[in-house]
PDB file of N, CA and C in Angstrom:
ATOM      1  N   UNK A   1      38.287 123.049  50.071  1.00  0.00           N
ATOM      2  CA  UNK A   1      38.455 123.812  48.859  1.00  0.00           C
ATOM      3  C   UNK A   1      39.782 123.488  48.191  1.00  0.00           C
ATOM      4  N   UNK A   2      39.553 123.976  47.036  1.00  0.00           N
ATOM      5  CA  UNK A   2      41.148 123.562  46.029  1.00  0.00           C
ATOM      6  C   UNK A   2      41.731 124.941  45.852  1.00  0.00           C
ATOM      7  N   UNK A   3      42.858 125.099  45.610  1.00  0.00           N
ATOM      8  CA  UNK A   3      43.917 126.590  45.781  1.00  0.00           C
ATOM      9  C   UNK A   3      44.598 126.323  44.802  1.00  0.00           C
ATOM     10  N   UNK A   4      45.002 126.934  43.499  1.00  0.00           N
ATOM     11  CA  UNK A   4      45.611 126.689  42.474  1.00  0.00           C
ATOM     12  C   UNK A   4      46.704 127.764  42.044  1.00  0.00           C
ATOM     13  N   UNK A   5      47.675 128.551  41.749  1.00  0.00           N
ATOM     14  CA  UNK A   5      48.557 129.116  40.994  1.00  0.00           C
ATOM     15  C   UNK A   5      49.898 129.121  40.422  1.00  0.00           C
ATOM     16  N   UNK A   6      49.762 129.923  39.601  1.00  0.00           N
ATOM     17  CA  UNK A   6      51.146 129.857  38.880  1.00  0.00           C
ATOM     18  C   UNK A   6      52.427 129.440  39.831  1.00  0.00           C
ATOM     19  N   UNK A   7      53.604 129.514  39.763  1.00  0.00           N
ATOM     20  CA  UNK A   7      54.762 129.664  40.668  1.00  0.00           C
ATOM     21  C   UNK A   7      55.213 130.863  40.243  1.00  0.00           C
ATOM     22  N   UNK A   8      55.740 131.608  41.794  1.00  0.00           N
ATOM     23  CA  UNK A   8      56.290 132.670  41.373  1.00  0.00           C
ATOM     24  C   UNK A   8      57.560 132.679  40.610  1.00  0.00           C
ATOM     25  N   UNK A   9      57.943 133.950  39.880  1.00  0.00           N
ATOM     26  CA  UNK A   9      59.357 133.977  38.694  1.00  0.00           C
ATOM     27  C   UNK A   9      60.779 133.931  39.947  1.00  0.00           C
ATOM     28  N   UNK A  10      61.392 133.051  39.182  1.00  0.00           N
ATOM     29  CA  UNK A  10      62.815 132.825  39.678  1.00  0.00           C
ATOM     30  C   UNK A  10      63.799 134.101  39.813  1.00  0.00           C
ATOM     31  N   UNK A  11      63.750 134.750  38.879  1.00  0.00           N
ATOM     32  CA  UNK A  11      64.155 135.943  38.739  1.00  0.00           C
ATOM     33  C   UNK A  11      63.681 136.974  37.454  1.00  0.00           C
ATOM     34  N   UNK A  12      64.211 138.361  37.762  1.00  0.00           N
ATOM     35  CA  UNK A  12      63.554 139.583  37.198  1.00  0.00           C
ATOM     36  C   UNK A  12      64.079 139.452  36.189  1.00  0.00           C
ATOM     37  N   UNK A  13      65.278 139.345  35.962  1.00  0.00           N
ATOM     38  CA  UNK A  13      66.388 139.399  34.256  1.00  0.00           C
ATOM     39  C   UNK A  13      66.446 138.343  34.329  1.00  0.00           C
ATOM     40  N   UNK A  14      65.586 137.474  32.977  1.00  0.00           N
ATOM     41  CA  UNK A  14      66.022 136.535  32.069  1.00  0.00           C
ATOM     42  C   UNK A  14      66.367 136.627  30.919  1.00  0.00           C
ATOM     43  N   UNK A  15      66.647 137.342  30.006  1.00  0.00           N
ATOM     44  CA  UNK A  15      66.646 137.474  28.566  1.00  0.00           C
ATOM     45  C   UNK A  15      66.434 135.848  28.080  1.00  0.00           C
ATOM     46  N   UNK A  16      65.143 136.245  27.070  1.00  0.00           N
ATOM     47  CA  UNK A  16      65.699 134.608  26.331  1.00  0.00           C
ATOM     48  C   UNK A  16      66.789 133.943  25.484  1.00  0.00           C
ATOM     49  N   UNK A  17      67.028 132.678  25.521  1.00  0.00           N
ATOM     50  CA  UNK A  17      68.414 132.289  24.795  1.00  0.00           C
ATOM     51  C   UNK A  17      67.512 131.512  24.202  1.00  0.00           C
ATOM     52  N   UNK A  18      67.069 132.303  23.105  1.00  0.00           N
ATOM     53  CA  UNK A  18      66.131 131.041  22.108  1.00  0.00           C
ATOM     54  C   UNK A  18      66.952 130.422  20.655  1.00  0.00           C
ATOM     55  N   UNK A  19      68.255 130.272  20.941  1.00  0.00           N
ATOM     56  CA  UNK A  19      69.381 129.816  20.104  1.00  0.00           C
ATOM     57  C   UNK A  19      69.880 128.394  21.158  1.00  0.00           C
ATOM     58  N   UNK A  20      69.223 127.857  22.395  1.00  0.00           N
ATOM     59  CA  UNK A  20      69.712 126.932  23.351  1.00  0.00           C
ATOM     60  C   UNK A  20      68.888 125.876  22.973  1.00  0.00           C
ATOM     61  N   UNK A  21      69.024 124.627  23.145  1.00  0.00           N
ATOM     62  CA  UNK A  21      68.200 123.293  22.756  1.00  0.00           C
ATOM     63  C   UNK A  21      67.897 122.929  23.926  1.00  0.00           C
ATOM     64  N   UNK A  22      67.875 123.678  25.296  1.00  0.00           N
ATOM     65  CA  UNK A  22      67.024 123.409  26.179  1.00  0.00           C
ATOM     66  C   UNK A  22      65.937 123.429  26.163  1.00  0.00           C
ATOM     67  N   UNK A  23      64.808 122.761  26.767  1.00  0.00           N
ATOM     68  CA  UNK A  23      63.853 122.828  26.656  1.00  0.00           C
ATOM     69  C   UNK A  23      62.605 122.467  27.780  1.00  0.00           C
ATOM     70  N   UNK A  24      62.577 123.817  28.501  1.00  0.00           N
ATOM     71  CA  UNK A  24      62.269 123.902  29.728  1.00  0.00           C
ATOM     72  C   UNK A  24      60.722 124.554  29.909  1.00  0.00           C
ATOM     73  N   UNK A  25      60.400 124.650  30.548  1.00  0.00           N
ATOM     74  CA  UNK A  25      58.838 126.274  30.413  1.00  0.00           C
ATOM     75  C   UNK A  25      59.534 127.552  30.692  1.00  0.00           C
ATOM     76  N   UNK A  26      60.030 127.876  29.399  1.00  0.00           N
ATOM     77  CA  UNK A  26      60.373 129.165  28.957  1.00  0.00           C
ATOM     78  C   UNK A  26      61.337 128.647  28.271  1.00  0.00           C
ATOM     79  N   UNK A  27      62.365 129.642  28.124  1.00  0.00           N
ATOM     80  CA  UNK A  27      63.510 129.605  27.316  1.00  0.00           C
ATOM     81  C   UNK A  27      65.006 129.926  28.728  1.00  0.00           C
ATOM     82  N   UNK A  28      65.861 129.135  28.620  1.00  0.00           N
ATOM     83  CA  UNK A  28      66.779 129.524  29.633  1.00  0.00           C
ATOM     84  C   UNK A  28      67.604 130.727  29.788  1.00  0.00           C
ATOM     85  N   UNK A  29      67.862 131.140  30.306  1.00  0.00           N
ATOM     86  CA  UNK A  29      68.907 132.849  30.275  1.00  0.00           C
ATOM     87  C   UNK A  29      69.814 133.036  29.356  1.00  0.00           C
ATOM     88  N   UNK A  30      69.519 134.024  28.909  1.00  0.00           N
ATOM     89  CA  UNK A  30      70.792 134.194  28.147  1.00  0.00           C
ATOM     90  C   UNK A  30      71.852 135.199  29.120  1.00  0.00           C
ATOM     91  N   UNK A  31      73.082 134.706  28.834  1.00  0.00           N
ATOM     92  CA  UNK A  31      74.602 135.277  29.479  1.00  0.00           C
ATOM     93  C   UNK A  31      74.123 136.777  29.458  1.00  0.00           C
ATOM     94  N   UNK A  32      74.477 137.304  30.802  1.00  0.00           N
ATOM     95  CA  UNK A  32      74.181 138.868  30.192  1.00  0.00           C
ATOM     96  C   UNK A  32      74.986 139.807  29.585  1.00  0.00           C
ATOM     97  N   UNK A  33      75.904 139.166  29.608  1.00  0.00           N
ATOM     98  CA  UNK A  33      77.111 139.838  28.646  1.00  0.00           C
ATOM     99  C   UNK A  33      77.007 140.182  27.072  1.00  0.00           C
ATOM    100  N   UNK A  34      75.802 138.820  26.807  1.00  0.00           N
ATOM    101  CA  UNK A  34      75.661 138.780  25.219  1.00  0.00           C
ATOM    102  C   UNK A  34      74.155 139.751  25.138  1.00  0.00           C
ATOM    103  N   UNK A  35      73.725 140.308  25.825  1.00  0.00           N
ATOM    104  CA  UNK A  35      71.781 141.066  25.906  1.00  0.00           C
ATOM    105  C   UNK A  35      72.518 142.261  25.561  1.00  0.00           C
ATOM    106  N   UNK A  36      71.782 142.429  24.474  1.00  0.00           N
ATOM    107  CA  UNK A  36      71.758 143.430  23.553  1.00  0.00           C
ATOM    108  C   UNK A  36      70.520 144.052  23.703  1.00  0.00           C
ATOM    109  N   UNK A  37      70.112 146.031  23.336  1.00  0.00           N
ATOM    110  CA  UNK A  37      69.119 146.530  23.156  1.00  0.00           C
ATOM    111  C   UNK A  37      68.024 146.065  22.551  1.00  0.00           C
ATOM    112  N   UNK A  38      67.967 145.286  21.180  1.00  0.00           N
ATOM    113  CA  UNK A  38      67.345 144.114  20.621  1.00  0.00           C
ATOM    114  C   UNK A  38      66.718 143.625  21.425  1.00  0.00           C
ATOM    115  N   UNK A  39      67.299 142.994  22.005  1.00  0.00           N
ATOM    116  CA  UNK A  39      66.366 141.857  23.076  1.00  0.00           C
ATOM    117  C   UNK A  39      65.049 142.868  23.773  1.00  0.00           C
ATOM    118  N   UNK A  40      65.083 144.035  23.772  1.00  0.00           N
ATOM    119  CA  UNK A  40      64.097 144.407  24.377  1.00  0.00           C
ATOM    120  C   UNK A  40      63.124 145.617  23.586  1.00  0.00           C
ATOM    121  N   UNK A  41      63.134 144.966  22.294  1.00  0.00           N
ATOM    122  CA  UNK A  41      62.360 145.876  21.029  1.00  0.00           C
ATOM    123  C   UNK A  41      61.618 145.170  20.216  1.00  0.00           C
ATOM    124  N   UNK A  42      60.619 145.375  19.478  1.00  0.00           N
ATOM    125  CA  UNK A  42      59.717 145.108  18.692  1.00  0.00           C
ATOM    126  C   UNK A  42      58.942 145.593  18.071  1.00  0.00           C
ATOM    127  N   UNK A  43      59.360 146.373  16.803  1.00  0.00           N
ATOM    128  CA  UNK A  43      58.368 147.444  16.230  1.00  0.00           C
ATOM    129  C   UNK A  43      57.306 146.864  15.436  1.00  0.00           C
ATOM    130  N   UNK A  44      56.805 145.335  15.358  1.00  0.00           N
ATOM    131  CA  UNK A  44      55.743 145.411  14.516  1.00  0.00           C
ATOM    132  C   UNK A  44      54.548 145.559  15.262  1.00  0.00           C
ATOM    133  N   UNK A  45      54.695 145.936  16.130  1.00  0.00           N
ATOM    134  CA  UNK A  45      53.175 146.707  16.895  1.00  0.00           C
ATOM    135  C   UNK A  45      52.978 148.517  16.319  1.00  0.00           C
ATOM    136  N   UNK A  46      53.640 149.239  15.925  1.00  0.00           N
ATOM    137  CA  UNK A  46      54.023 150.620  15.775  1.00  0.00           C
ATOM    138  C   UNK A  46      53.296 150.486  14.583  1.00  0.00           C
ATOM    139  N   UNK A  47      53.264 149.641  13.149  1.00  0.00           N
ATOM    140  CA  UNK A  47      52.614 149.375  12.182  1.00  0.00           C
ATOM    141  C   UNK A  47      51.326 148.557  12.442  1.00  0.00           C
ATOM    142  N   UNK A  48      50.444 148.988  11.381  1.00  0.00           N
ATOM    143  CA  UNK A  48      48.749 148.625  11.001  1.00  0.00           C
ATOM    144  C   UNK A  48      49.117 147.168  10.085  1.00  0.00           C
ATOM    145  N   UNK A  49      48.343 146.673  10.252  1.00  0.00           N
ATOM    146  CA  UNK A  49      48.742 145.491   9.580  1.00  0.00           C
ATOM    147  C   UNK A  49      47.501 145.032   8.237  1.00  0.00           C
ATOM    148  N   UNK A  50      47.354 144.167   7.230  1.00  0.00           N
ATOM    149  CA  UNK A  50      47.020 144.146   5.931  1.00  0.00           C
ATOM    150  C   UNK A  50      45.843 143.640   6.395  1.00  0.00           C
ATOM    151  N   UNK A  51      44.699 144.184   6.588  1.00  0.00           N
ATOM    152  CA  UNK A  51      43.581 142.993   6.833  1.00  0.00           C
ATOM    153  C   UNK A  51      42.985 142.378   5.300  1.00  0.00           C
ATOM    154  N   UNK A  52      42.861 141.122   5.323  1.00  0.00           N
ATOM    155  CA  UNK A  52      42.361 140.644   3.956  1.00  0.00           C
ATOM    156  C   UNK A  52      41.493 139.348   4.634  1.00  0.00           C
ATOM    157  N   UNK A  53      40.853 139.084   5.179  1.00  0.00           N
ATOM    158  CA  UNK A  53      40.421 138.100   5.484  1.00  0.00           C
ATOM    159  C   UNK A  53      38.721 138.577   6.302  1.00  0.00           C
ATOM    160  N   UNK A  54      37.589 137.523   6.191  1.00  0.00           N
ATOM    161  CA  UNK A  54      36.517 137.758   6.506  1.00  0.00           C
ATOM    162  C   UNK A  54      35.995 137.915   7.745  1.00  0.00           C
ATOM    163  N   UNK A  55      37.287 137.997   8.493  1.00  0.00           N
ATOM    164  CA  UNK A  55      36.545 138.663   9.963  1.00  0.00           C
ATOM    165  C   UNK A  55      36.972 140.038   9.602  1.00  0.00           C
ATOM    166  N   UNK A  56      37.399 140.218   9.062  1.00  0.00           N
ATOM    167  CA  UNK A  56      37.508 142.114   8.916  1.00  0.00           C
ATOM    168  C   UNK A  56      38.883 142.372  10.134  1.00  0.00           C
ATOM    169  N   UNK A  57      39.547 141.559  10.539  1.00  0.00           N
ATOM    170  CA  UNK A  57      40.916 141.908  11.539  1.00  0.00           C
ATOM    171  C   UNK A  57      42.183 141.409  11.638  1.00  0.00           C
ATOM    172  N   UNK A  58      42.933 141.499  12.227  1.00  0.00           N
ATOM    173  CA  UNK A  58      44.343 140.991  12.102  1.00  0.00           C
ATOM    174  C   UNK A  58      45.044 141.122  13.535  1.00  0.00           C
ATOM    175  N   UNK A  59      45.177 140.322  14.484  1.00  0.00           N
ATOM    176  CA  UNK A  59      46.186 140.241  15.022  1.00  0.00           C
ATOM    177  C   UNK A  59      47.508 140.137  15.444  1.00  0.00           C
ATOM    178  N   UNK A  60      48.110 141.388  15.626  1.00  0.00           N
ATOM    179  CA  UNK A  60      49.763 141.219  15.814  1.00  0.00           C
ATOM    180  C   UNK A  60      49.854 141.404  17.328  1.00  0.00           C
ATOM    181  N   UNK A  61      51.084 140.375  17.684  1.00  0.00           N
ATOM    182  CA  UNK A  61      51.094 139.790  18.959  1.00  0.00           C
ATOM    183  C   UNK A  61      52.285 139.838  19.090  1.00  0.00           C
ATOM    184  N   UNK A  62      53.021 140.124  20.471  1.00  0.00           N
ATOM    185  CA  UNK A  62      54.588 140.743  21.160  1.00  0.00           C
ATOM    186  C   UNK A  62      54.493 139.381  22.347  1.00  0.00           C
ATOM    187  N   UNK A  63      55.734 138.747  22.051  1.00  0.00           N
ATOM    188  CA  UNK A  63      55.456 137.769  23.114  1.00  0.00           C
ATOM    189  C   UNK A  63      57.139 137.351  23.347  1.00  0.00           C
ATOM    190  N   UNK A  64      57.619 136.935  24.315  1.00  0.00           N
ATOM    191  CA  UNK A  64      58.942 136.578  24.523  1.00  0.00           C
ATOM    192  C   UNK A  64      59.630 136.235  23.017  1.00  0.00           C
ATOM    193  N   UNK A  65      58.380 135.526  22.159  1.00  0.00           N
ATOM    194  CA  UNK A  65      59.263 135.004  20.929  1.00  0.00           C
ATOM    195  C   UNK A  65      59.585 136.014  20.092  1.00  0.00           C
ATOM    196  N   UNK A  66      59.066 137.632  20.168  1.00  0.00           N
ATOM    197  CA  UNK A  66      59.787 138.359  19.100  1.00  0.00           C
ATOM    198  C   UNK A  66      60.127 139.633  20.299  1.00  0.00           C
ATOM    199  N   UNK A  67      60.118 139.367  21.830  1.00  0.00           N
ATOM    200  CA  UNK A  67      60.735 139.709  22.713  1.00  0.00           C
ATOM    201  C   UNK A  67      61.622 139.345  23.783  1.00  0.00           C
ATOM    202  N   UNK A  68      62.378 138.851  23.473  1.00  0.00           N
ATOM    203  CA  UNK A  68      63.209 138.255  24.125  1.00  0.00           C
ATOM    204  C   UNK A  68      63.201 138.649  25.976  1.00  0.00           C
ATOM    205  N   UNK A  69      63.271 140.024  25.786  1.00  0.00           N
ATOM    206  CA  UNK A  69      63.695 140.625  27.339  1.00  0.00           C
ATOM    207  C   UNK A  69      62.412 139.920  27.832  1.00  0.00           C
ATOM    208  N   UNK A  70      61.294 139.789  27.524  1.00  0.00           N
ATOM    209  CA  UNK A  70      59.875 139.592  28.279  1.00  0.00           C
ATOM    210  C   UNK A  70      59.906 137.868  28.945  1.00  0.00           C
ATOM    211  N   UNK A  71      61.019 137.496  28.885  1.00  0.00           N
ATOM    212  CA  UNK A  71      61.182 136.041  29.287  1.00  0.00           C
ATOM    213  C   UNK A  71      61.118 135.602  30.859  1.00  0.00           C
ATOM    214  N   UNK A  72      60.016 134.906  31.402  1.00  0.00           N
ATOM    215  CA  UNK A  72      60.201 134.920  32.321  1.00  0.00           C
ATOM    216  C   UNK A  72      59.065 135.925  33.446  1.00  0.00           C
ATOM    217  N   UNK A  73      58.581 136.783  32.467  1.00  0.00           N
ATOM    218  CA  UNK A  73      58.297 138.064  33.018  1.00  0.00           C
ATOM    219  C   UNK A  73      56.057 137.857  32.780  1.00  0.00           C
ATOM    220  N   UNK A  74      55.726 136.796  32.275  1.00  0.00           N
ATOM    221  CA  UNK A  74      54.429 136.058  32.253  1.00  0.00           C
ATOM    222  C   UNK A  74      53.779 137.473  31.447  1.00  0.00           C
ATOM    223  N   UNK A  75      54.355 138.672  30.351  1.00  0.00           N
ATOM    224  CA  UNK A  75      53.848 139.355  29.609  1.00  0.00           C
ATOM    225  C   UNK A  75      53.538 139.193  28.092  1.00  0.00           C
ATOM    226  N   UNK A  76      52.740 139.708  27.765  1.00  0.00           N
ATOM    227  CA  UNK A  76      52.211 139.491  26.159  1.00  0.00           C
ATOM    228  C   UNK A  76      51.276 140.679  26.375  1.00  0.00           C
ATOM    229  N   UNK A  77      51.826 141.035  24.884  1.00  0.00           N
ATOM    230  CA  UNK A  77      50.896 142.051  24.522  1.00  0.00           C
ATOM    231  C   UNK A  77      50.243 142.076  22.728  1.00  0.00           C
ATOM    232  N   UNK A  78      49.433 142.383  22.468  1.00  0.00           N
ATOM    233  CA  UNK A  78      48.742 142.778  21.103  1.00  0.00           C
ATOM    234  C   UNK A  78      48.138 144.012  20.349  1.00  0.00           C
ATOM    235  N   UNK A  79      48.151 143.708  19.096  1.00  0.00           N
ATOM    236  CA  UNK A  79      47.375 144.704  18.796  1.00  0.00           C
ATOM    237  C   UNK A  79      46.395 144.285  17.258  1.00  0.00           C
ATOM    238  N   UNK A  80      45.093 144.904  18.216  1.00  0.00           N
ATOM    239  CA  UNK A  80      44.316 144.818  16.901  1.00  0.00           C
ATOM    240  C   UNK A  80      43.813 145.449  15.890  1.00  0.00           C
ATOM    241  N   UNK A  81      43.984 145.322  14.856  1.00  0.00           N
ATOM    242  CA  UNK A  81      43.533 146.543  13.856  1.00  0.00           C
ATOM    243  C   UNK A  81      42.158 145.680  13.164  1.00  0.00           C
ATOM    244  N   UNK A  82      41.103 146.794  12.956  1.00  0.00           N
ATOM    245  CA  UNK A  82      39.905 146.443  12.574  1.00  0.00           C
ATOM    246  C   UNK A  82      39.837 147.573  11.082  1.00  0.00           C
ATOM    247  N   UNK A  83      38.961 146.613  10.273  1.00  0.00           N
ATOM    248  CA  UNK A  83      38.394 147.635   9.268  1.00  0.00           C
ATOM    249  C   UNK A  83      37.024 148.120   9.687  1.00  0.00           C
ATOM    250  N   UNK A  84      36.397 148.992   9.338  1.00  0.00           N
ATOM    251  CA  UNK A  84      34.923 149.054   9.145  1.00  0.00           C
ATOM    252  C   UNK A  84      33.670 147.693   9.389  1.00  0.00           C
ATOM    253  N   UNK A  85      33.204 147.637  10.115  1.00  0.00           N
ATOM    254  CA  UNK A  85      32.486 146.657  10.645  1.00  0.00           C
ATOM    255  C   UNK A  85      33.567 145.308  10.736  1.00  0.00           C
ATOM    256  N   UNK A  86      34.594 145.342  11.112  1.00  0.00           N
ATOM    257  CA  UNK A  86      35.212 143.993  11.564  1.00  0.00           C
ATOM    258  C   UNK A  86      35.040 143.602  13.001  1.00  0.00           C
ATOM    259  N   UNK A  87      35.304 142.173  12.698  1.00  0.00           N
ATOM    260  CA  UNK A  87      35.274 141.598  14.019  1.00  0.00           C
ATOM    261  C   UNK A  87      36.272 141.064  15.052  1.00  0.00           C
ATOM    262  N   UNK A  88      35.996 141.340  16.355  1.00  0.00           N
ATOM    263  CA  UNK A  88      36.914 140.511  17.042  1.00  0.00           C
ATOM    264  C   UNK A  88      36.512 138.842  16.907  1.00  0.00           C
ATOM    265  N   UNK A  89      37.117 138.455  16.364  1.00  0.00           N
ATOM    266  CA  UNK A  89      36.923 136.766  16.284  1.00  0.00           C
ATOM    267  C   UNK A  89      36.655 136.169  17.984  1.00  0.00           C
ATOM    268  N   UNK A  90      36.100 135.488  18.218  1.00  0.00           N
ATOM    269  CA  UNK A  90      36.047 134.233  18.969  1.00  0.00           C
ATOM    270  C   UNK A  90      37.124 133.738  19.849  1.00  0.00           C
ATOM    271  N   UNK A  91      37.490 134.105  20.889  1.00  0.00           N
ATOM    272  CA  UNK A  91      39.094 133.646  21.342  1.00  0.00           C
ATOM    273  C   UNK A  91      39.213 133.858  22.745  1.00  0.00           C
ATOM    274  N   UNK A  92      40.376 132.765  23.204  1.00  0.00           N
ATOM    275  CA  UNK A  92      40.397 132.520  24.484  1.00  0.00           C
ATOM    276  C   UNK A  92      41.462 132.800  24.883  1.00  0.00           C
ATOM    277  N   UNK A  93      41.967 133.221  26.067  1.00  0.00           N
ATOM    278  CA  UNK A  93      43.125 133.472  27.200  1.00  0.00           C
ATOM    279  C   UNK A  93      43.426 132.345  28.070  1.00  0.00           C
ATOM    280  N   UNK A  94      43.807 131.207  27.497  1.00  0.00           N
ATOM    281  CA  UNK A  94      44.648 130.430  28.339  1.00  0.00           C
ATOM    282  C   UNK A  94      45.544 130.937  29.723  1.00  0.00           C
ATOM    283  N   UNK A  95      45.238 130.622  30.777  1.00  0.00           N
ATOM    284  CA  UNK A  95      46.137 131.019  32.225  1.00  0.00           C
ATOM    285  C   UNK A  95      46.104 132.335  32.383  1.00  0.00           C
ATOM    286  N   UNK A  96      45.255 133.321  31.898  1.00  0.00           N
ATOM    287  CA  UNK A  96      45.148 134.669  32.048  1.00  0.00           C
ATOM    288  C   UNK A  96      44.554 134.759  33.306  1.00  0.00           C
ATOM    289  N   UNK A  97      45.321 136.329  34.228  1.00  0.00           N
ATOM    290  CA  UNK A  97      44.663 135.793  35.537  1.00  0.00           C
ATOM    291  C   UNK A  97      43.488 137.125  35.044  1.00  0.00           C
TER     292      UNK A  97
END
């Protein structure tokens, strides 16, 4: 048989340093001296978002890139807002366990 997974996380606190020209799988640490409350906020999930398009939906998506603290941490989250008969479109989860 074949046995396949992720590697486990190096560590719990990474904040991302997405201001670094490294370029690794993820983003490298940021100093923790410089992690600010920021790094671990994101209010465009709290808002409904404009649906105008013919699936009737809109996806807004929280991911290390407009969460910094989540670096490292293999989380993402979304949200979908539907109108009246809308649809969830067609879509896949890459490495989702």
């Amino acid at each position: 048989g074949l046995v396949a997974s992720d590697p486990d996380h190096l560590q719990d606190f990474c904040v991302a340093d997405k201001t670094s020209r490294i370029n690794v799988n993820g983003y490298p640490c940021k100093n923790a001296v410089n992690v600010t409350e920021v790094d671990f906020f994101f209010g465009g999930l709290a808002n409904s978002a404009v649906i105008n398009n013919l699936v009737g939906s809109v996806i807004t998506t929280a991911n290390v890139e407009k969460i910094p603290g989540l670096n490292t941490l293999g989380v993402s989250l979304a949200r979908i807002d539907y109108q009246p008969d809308g649809l969830n479109p067609p879509h896949t989860h890459p490495r989702a366990s």
